[in-house]
Each structure stands twice: as structure tokens, then as C-alpha cells.
N, C-alpha and C. Protein backbone atom coordinates (compact mmCIF):
# COMPACT_ATOMS: atom_id res chain seq x y z
N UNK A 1 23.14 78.82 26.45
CA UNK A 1 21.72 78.56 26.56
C UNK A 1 21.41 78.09 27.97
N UNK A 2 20.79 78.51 28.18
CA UNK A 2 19.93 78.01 29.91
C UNK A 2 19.32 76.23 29.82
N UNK A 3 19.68 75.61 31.05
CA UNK A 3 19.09 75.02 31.28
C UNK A 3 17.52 74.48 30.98
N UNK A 4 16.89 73.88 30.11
CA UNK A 4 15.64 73.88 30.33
C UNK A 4 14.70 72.03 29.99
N UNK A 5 13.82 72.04 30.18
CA UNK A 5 13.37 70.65 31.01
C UNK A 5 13.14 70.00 29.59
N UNK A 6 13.69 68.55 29.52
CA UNK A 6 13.25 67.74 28.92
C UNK A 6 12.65 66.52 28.37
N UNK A 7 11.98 65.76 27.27
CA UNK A 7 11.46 65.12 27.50
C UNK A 7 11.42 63.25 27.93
N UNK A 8 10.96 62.87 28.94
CA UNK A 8 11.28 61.73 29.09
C UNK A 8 11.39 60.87 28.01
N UNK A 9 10.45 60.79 27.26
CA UNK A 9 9.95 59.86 25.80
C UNK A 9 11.55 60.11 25.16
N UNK A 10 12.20 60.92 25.36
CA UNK A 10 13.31 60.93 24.11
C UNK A 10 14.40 60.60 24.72
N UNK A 11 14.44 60.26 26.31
CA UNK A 11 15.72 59.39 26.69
C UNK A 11 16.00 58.19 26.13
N UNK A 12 16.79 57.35 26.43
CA UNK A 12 17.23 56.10 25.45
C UNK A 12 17.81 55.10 26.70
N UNK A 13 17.61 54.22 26.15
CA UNK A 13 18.10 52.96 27.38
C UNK A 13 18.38 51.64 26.53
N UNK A 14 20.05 51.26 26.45
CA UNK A 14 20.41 50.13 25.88
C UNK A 14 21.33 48.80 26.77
N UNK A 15 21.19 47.52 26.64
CA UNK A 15 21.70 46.63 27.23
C UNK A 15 22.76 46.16 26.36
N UNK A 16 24.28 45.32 27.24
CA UNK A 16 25.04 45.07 26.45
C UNK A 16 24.38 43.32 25.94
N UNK A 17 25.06 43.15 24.89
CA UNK A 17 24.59 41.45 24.33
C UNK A 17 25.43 40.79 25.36
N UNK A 18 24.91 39.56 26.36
CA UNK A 18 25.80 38.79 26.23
C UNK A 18 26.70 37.60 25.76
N UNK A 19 26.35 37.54 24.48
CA UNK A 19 26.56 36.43 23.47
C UNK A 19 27.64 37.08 22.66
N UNK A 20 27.77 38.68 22.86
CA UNK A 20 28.77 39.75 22.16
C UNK A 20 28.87 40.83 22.68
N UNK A 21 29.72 40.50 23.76
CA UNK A 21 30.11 41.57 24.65
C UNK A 21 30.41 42.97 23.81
N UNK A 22 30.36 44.17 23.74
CA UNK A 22 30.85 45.58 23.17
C UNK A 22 29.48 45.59 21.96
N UNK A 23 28.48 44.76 22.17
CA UNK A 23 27.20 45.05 21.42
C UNK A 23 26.31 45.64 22.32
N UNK A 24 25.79 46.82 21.60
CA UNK A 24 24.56 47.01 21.91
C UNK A 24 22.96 47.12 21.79
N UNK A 25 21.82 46.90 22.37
CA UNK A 25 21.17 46.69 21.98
C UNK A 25 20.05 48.08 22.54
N UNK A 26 19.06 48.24 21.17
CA UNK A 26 18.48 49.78 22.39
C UNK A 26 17.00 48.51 23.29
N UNK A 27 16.29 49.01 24.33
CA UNK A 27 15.39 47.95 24.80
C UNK A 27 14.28 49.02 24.96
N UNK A 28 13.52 48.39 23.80
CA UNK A 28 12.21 47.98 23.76
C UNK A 28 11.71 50.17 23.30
N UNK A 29 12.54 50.93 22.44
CA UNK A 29 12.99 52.41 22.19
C UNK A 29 11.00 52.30 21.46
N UNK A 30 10.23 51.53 21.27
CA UNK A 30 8.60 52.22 21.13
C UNK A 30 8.06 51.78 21.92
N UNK A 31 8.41 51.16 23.08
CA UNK A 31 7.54 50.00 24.51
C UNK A 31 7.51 50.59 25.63
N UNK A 32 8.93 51.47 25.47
CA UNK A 32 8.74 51.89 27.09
C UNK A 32 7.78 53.19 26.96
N UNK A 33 7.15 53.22 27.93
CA UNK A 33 6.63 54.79 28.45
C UNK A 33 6.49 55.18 29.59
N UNK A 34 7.27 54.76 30.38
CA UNK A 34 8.02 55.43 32.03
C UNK A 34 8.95 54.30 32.30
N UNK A 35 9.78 55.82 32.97
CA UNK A 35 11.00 55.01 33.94
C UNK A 35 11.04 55.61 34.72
N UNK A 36 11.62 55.44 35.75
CA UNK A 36 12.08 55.84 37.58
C UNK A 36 13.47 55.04 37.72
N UNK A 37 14.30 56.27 37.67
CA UNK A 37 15.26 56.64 38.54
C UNK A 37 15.45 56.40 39.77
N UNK A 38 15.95 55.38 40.38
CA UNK A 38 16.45 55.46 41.94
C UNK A 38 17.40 55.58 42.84
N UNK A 39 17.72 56.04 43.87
CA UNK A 39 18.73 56.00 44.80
C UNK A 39 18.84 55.14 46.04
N UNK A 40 19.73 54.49 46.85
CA UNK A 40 19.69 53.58 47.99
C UNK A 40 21.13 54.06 48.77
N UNK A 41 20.85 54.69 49.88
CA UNK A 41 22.03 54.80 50.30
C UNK A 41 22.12 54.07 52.24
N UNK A 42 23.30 53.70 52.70
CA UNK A 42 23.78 53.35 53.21
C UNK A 42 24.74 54.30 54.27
N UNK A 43 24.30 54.90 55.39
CA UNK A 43 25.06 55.58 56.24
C UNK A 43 25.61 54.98 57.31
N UNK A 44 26.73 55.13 57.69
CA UNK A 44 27.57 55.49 59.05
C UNK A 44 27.08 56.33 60.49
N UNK A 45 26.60 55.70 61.09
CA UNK A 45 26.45 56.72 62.46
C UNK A 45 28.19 56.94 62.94
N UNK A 46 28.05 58.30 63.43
CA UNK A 46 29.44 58.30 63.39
C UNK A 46 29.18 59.57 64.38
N UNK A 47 27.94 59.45 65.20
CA UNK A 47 27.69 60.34 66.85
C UNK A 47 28.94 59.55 67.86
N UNK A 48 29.30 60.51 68.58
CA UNK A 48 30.23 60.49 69.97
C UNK A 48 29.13 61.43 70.90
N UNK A 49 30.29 60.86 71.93
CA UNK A 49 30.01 62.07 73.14
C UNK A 49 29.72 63.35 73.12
N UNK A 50 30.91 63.65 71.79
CA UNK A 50 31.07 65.37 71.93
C UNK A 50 30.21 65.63 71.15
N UNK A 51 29.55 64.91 70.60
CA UNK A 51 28.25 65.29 69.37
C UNK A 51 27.29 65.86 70.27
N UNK A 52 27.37 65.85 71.02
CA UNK A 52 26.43 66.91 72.56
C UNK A 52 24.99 66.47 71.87
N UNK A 53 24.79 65.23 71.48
CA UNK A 53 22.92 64.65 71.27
C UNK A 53 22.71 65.08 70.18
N UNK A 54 23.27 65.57 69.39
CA UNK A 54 23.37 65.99 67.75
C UNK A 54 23.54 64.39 66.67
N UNK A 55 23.28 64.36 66.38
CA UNK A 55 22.99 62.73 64.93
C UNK A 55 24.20 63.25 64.18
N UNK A 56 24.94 62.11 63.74
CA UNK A 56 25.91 62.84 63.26
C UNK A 56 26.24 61.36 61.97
N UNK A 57 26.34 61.77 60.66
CA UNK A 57 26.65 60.07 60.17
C UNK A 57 27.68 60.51 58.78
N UNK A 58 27.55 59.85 58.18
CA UNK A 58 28.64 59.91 57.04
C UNK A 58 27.80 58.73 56.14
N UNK A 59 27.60 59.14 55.03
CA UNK A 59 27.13 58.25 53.81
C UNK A 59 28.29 57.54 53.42
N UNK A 60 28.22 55.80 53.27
CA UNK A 60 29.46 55.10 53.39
C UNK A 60 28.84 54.16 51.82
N UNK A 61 27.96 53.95 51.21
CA UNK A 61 27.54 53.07 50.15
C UNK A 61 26.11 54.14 49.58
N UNK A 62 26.20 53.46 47.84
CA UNK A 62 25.25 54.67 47.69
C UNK A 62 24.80 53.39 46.20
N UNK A 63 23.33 53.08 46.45
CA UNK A 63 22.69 51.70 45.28
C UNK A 63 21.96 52.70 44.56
N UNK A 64 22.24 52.39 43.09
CA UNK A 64 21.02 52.63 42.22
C UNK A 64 20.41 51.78 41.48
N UNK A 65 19.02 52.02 40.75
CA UNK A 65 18.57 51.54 39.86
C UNK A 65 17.88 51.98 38.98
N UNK A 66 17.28 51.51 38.13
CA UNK A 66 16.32 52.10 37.17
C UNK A 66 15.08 51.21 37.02
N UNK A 67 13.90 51.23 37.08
CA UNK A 67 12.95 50.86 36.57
C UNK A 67 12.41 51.11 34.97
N UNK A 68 11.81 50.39 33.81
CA UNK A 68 11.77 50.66 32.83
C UNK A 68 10.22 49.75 32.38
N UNK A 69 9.07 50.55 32.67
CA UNK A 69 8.16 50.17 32.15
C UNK A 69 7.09 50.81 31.00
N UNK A 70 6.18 49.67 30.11
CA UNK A 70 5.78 49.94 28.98
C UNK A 70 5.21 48.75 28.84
N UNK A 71 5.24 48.45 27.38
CA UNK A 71 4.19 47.40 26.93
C UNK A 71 5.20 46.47 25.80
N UNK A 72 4.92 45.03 26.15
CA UNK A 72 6.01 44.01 25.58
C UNK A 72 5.28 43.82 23.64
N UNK A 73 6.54 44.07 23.12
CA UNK A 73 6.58 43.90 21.70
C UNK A 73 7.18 42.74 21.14
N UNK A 74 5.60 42.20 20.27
CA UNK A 74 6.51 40.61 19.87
C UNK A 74 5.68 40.95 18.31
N UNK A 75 6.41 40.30 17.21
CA UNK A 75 5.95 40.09 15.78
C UNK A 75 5.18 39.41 15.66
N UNK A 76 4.18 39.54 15.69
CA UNK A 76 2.80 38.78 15.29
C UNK A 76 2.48 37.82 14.41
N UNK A 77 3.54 37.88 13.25
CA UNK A 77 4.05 36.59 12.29
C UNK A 77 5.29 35.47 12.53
N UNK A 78 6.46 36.24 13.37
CA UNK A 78 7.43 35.57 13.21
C UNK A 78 7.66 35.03 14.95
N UNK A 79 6.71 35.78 15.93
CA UNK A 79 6.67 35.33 17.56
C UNK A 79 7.89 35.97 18.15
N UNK A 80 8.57 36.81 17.80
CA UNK A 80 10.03 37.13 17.46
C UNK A 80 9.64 38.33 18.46
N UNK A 81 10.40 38.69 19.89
CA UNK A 81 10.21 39.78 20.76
C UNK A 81 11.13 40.78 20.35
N UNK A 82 10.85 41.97 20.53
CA UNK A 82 11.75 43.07 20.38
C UNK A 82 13.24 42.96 20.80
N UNK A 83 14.34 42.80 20.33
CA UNK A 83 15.49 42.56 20.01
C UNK A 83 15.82 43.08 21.66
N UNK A 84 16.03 44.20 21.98
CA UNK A 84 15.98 44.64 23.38
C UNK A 84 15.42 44.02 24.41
N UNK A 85 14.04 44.01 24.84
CA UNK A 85 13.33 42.80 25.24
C UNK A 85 13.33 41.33 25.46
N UNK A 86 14.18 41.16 24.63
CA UNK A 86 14.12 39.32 24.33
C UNK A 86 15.57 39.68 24.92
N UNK A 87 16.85 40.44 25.07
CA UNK A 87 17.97 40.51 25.58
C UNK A 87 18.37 40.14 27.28
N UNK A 88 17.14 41.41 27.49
CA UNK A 88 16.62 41.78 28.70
C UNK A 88 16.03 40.44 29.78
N UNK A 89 15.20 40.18 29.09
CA UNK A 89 14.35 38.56 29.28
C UNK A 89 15.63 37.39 29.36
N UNK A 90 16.41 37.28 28.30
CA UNK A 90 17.20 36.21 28.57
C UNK A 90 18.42 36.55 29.88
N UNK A 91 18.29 37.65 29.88
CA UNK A 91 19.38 38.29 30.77
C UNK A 91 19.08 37.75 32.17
N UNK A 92 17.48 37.92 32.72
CA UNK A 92 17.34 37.75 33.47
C UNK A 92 17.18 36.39 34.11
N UNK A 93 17.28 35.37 33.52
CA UNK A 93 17.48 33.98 33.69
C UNK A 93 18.78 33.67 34.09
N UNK A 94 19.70 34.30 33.81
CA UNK A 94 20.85 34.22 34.30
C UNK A 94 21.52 34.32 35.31
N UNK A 95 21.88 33.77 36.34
CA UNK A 95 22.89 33.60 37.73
C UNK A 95 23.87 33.66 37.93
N UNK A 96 24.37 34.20 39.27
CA UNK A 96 25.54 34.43 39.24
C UNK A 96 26.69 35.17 38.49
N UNK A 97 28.05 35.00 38.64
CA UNK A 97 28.12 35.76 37.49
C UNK A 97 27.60 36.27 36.65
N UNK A 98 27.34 35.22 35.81
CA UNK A 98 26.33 35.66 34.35
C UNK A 98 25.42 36.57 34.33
N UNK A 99 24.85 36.35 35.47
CA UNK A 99 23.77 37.41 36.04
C UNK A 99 24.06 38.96 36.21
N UNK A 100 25.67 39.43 35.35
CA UNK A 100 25.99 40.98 35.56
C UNK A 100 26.34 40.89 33.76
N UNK A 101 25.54 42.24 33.16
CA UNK A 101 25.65 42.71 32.02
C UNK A 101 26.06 44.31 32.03
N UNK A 102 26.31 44.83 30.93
CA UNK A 102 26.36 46.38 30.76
C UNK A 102 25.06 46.88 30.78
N UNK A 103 24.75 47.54 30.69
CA UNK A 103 23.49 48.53 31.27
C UNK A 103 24.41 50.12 30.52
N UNK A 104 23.29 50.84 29.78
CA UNK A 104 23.64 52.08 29.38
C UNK A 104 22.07 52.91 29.21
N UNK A 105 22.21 54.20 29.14
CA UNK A 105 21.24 54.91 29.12
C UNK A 105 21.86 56.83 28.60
N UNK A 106 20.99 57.46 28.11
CA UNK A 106 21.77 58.98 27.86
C UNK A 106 20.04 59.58 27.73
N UNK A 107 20.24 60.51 28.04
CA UNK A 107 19.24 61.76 28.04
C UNK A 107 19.14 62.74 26.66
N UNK A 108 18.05 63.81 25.90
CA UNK A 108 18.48 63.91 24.80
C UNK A 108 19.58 65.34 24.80
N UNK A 109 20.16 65.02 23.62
CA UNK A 109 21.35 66.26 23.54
C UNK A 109 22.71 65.58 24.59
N UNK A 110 22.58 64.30 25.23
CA UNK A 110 23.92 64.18 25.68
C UNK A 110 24.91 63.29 24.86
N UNK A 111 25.66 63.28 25.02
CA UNK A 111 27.37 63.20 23.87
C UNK A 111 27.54 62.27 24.34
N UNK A 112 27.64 61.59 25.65
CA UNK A 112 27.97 60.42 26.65
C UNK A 112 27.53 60.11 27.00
N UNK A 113 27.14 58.54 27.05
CA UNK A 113 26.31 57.59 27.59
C UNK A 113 26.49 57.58 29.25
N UNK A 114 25.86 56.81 30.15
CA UNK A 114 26.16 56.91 31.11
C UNK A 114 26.01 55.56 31.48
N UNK A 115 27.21 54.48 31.86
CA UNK A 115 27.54 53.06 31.39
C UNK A 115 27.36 52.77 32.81
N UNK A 116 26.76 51.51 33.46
CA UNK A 116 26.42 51.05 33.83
C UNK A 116 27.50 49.48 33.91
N UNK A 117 28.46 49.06 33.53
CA UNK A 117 29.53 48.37 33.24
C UNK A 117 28.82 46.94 33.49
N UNK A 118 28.63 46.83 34.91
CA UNK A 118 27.88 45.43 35.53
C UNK A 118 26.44 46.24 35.97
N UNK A 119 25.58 45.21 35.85
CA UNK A 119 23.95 45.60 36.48
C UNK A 119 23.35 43.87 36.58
N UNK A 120 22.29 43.76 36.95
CA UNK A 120 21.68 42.60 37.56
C UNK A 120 19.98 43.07 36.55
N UNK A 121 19.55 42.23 36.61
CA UNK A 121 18.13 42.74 35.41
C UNK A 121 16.73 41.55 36.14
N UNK A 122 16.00 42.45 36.69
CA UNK A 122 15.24 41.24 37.21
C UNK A 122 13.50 42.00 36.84
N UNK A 123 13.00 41.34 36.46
CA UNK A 123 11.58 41.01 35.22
C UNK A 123 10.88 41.85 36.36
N UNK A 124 9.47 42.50 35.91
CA UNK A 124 8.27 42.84 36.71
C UNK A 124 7.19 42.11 36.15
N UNK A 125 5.73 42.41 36.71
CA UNK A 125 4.56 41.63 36.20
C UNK A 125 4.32 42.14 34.56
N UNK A 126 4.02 40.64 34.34
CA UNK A 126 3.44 41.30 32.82
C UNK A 126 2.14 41.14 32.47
N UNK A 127 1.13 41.59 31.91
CA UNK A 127 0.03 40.76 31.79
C UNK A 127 -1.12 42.32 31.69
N UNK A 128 -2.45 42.14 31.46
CA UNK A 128 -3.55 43.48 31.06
C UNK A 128 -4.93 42.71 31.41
N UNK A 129 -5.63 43.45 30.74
CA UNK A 129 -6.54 43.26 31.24
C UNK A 129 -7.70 43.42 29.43
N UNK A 130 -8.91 42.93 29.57
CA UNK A 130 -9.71 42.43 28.31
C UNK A 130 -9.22 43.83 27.31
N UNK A 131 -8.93 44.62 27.61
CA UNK A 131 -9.05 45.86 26.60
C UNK A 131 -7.59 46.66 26.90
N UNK A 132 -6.62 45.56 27.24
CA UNK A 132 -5.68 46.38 27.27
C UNK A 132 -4.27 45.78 26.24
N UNK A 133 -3.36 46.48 26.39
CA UNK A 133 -2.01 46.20 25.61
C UNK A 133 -1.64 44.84 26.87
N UNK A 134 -0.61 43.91 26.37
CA UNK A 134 0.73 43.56 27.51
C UNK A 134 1.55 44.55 27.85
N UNK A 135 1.63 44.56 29.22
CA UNK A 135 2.37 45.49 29.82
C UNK A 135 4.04 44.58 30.35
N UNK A 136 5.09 45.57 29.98
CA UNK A 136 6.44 44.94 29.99
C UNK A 136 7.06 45.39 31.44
N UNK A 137 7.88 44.83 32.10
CA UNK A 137 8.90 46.34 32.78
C UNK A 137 9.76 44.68 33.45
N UNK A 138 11.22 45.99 33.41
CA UNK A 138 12.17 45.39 34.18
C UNK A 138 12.73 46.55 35.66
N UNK A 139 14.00 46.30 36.18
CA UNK A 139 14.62 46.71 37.18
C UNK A 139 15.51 46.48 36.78
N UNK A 140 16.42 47.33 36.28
CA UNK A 140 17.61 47.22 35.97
C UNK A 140 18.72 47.91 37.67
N UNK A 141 19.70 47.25 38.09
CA UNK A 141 20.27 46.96 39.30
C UNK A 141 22.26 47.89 39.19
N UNK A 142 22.31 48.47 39.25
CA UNK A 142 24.17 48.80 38.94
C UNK A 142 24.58 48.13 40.10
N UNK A 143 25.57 47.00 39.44
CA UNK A 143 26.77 46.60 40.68
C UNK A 143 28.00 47.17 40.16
N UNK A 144 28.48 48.01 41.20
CA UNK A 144 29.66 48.40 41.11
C UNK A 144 29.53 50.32 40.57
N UNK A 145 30.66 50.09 40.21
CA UNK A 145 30.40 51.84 39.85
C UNK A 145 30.28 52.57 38.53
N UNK A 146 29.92 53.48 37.77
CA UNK A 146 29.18 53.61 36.70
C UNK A 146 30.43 54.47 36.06
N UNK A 147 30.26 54.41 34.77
CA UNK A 147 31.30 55.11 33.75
C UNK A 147 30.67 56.10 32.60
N UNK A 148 31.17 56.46 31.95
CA UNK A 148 30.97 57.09 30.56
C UNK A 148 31.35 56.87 29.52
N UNK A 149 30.80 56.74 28.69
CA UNK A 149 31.60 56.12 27.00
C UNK A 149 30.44 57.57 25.72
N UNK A 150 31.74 57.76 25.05
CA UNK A 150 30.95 58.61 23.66
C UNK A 150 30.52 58.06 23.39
N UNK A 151 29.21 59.10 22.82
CA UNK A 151 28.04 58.40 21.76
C UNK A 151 28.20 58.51 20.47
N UNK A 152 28.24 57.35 19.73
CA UNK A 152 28.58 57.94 18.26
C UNK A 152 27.45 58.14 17.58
């Protein structure tokens, strides 16, 4: 079958617990409704003489992240935030060390997650306006280098 385009709404994005490491949690799977994908890279100039005025470099470090925004879900009886959300939120209070969790995400139809091992999680604005929802979003950060694990 060919290649063909699919839909954002049905990607998936989960954080590990850190109260139970090898748990996962999905964040906020009816809240979000955009994410952005990013890249940060880091080059080497690596011009000489003989580069005869030609730019010449070598990519030596390469940062990603993800952005994940939508609208914050809390139980209206019990004050209780979306299990994901409230993960996310406590995550980000955290320093230092503590301050690196798993991070996972998969696209639809993929078999393998795409693991995120350590990441850094730091909050965006929240807040609307007279006629609007609360609006949620984080920045999720990869330190270090990213893996794969089956999806069961």
C-alpha cells in the first residue's frame, strides 16, 4: 500500500508515572487538539583555507521537542484532573534529576512507540476568555537519545 497522509487527532502521546516507573499514562487523549513537532540543531564550522570561501560545517548535536496543546480536563464533582494532565503538571514541579521522566508518543497504524527515555516537561499559559474552554499545553523536552518499545 502507498504511503498516504494521516490524521493528527489519532496520534497518541503518553508520560511515564513517576511514583511507578514502567507505568504509563495516555495525557489528556480528548484535550489535546494540536501538537508541533520540533527540531534544534547545533553545527560545527569546519571551513579551512582550502574551502576556497565555500561554508563548510558538520551537524555535531541535534534537540527535540514536542509541544502539546488543547484544553485542561478536571471532574467537575470530584476536582480530580485528567490522569495524564495531573502527571504532566506534577512532573513539572520537579528539579533536577527528578525533573527527567519517559516521554512516549506513536502515530496511527504504528507497532512501536517512539520512547523518549528522559524528557524535561515545562507548563504553557493556561487560561480563556468569557466564552471560552481552559486552554492546557505543555513542552515536552528529550534529554538524551530516543528509543523504541512495542505497542501492545
Amino acid at each position: 500500500m502507498a504511503a498516504i497522509k494521516y490524521n493528527a487527532r489519532d496520534c497518541e502521546f503518553e508520560i511515564e508515572d513517576f511514583a511507578n516507573p514502567g507505568t504509563w499514562v495516555a495525557i489528556g487523549p480528548t484535550a489535546i487538539n494540536t501538537f508541533s513537532k520540533s527540531r534544534e540543531y547545533e553545527t560545527a564550522d569546519t571551513t579551512t583555507f582550502g574551502s576556497e570561501g565555500q561554508a563548510e560545517s558538520q551537524n555535531m548535536q541535534i534537540g527535540k521537542a514536542i509541544s502539546l496543546e488543547g484544553f485542561r480536563l478536571k471532574d467537575p464533582d470530584t476536582g480530580a484532573l485528567d490522569a495524564g494532565q495531573a502527571l504532566v503538571e506534577a512532573q513539572a514541579e520537579r528539579l533536577g534529576d527528578d525533573s527527567l521522566v519517559g516521554f512516549r508518543m506513536a502515530a496511527p497504524g504504528d507497532t512501536t512507540w517512539e520512547v523518549w527515555p528522559e524528557a524535561t516537561f515545562q507548563l504553557g499559559d493556561e487560561g480563556g476568555g468569557n466564552n471560552d474552554k481552559v486552554t492546557w499545553s505543555v513542552t515536552v523536552t528529550r534529554s538524551g537519545p530516543a528509543t523504541t518499545a512495542a505497542k501492545a
